[in-house]
C-alpha atoms as a PDB file:
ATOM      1  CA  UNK A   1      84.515 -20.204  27.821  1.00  0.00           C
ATOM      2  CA  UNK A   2      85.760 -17.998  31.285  1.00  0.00           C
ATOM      3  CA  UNK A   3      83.507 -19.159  33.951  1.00  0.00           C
ATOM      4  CA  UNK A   4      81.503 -16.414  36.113  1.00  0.00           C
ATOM      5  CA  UNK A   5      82.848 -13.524  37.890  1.00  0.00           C
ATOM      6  CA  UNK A   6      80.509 -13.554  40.360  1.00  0.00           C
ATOM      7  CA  UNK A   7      81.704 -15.703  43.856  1.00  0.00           C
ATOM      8  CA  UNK A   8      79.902 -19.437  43.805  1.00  0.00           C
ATOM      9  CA  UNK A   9      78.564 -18.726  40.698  1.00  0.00           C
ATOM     10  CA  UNK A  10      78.855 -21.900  38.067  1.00  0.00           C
ATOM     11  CA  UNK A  11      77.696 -20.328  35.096  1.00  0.00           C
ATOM     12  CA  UNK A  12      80.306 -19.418  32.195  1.00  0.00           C
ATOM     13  CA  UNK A  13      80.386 -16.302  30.534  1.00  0.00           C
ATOM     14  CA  UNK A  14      79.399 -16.264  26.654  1.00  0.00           C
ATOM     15  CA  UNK A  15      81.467 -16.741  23.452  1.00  0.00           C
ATOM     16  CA  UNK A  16      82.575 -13.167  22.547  1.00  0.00           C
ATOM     17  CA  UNK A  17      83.891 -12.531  26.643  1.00  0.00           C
ATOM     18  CA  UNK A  18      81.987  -8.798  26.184  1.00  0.00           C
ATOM     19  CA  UNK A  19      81.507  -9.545  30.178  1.00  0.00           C
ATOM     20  CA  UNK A  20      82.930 -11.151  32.993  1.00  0.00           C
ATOM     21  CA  UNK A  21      79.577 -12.501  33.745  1.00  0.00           C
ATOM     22  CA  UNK A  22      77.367 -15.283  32.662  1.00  0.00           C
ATOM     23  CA  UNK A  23      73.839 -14.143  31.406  1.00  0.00           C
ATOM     24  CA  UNK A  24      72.110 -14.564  34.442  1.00  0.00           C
ATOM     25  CA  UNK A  25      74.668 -12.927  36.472  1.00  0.00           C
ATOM     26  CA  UNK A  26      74.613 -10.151  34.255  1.00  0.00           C
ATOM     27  CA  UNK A  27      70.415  -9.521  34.233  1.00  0.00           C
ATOM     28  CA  UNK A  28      70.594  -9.743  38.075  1.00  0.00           C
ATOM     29  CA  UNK A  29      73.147  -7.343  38.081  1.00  0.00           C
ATOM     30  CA  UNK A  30      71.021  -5.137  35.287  1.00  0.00           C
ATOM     31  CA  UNK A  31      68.197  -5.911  37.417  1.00  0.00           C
ATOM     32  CA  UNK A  32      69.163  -4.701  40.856  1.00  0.00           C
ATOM     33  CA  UNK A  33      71.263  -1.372  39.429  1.00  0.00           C
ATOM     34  CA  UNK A  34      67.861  -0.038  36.379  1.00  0.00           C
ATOM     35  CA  UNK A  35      64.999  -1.708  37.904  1.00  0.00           C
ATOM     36  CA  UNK A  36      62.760   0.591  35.898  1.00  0.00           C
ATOM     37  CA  UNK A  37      63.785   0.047  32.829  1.00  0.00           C
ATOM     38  CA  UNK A  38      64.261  -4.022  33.732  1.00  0.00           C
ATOM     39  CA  UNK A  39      60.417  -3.934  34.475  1.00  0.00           C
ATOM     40  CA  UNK A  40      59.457  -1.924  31.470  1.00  0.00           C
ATOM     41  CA  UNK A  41      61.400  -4.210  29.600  1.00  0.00           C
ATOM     42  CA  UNK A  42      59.835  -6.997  30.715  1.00  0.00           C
ATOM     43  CA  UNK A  43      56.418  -5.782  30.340  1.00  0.00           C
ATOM     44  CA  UNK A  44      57.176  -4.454  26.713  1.00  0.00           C
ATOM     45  CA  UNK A  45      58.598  -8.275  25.791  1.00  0.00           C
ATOM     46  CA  UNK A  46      55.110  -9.804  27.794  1.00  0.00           C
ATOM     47  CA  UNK A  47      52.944  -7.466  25.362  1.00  0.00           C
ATOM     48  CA  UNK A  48      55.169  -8.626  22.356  1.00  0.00           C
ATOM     49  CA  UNK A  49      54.763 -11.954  23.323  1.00  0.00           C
ATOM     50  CA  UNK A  50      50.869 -11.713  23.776  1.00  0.00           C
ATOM     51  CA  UNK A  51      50.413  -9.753  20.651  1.00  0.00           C
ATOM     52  CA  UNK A  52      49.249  -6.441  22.542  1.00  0.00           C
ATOM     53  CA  UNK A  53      50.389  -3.419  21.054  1.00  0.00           C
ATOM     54  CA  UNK A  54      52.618  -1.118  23.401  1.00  0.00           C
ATOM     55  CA  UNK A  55      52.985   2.527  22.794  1.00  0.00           C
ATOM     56  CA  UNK A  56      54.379   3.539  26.029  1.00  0.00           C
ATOM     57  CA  UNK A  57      57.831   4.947  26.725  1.00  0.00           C
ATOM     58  CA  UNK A  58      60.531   4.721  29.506  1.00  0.00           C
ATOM     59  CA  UNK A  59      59.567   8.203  30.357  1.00  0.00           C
ATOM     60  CA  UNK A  60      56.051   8.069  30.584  1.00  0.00           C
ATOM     61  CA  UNK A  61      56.257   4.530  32.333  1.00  0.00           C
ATOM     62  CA  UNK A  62      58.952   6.440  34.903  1.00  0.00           C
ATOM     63  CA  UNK A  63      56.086   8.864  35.573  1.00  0.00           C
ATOM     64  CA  UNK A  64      53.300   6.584  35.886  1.00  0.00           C
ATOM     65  CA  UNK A  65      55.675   4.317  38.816  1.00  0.00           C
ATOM     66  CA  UNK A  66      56.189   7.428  40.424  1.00  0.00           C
ATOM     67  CA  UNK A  67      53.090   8.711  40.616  1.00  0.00           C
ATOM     68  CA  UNK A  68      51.155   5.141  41.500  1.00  0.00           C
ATOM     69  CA  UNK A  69      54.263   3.642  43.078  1.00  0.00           C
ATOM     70  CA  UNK A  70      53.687   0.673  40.925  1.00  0.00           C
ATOM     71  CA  UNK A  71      57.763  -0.012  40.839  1.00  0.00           C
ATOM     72  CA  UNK A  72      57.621   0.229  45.162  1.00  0.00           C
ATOM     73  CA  UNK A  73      54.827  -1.916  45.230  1.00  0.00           C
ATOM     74  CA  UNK A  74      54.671  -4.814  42.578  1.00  0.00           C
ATOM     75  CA  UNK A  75      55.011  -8.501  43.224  1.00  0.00           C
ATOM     76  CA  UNK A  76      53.216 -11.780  43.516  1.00  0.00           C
ATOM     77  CA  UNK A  77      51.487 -11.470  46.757  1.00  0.00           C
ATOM     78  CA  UNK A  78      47.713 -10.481  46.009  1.00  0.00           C
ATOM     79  CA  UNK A  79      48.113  -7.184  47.544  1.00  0.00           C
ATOM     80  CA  UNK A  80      51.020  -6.191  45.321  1.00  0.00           C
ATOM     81  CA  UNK A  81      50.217  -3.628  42.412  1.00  0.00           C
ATOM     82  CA  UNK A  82      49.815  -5.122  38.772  1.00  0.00           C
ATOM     83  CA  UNK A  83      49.310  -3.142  35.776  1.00  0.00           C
ATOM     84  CA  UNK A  84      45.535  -3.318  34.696  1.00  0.00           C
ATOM     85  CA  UNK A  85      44.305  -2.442  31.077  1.00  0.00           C
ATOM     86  CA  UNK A  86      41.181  -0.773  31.344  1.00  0.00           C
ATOM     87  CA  UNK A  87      40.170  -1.701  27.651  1.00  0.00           C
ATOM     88  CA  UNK A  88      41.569  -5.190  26.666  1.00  0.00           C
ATOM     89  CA  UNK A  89      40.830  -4.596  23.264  1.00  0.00           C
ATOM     90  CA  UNK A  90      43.132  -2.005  23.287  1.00  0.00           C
ATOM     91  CA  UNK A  91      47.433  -2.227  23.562  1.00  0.00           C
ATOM     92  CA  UNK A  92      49.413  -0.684  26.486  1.00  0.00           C
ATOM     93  CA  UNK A  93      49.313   3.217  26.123  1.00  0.00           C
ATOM     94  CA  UNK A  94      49.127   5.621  29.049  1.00  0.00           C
ATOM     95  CA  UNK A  95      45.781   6.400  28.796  1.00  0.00           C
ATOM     96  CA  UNK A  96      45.131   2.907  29.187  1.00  0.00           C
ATOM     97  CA  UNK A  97      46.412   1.525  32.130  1.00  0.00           C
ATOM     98  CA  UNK A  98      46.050   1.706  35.452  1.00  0.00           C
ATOM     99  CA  UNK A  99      47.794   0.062  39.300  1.00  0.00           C
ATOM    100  CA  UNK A 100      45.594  -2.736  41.023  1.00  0.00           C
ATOM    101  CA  UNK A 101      46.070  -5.225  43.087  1.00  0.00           C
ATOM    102  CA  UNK A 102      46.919  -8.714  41.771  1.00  0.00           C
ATOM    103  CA  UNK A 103      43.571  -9.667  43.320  1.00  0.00           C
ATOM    104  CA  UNK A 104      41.246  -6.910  41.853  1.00  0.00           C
ATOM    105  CA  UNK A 105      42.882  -7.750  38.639  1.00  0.00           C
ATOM    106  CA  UNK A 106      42.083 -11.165  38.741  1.00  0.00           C
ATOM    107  CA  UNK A 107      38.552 -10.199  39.565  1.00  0.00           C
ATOM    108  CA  UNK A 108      38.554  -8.029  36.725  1.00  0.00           C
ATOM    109  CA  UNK A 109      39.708 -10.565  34.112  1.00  0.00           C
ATOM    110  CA  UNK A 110      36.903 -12.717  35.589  1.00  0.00           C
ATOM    111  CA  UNK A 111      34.280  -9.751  35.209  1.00  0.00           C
ATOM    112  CA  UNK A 112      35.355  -9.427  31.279  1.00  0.00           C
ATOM    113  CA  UNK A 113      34.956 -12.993  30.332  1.00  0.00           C
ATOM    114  CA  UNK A 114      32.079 -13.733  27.794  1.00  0.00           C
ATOM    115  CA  UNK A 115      29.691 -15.964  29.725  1.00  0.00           C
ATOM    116  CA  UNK A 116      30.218 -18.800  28.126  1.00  0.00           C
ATOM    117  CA  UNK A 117      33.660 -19.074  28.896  1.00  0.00           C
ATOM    118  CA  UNK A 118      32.309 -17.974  32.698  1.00  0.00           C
ATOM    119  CA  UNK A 119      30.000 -20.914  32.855  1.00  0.00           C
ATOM    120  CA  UNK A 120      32.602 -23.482  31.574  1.00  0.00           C
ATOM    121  CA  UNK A 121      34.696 -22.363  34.078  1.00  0.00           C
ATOM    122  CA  UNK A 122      32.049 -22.491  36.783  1.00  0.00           C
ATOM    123  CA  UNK A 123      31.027 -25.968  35.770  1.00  0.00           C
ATOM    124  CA  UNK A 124      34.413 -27.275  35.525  1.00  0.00           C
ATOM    125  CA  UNK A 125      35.370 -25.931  39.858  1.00  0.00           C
ATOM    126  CA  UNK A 126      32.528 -27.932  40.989  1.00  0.00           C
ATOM    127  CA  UNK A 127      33.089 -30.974  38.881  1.00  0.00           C
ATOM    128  CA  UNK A 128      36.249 -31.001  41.050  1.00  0.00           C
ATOM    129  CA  UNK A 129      35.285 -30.022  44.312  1.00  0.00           C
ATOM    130  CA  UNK A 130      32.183 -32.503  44.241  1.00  0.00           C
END
């Protein structure tokens, strides 16, 4: 195994030498030169990995960034843009998402709970702030 051609990197490249880079090397560098289609990769991979259906495609995920500036915009502060499924029961599909705020989505989630779950969670915050 090569090592990394990237400068103070450690990593080594894989078995088969395809690239001078090791795997992490190489996403960053897929990363920072298609960060659409890194995002919509990683959200298609997050829906696999939930079990949520996902009919979208690059193109109409390119359109729906550029119109909501969703791929501007996104992050983990709570004002950055998240993508919001207005029916939960429901997959990823254009019709059925939207761009909110990491806050109002969290306040969504919270509005969609069954109660129970709601009053577990309510009983469980002030068992540990009394």
């Amino acid at each position: 195994m090569k090592k990394c051609a990237t400068k103070f990197c450690r990593g080594k490249t894989t078995e088969r030498n395809h690239s001078p880079y090791c795997p992490k090397c190489a996403t960053r560098r897929f990363k920072d030169a298609h960060p659409i289609k890194y995002a919509f990769n990683k959200l298609r991979c997050r829906a696999n990995e939930r079990g949520k259906t996902f009919d979208l495609t690059i193109g109409q995920y390119e359109q729906f960034c550029r119109e909501t500036g969703y791929d501007k915009l996104k992050g983990k502060h709570k004002y950055s843009m998240s993508i919001h499924r207005k029916d939960n029961s429901k997959g990823y599909s254009i019709d059925n998402i939207e761009s909110v705020t990491l806050s109002e989505n969290s306040r969504l989630q919270f509005a969609n709970m069954p109660n129970w779950l709601k009053d577990e969670m309510l009983e469980a915050s002030k068992a540990v702030n009394s």
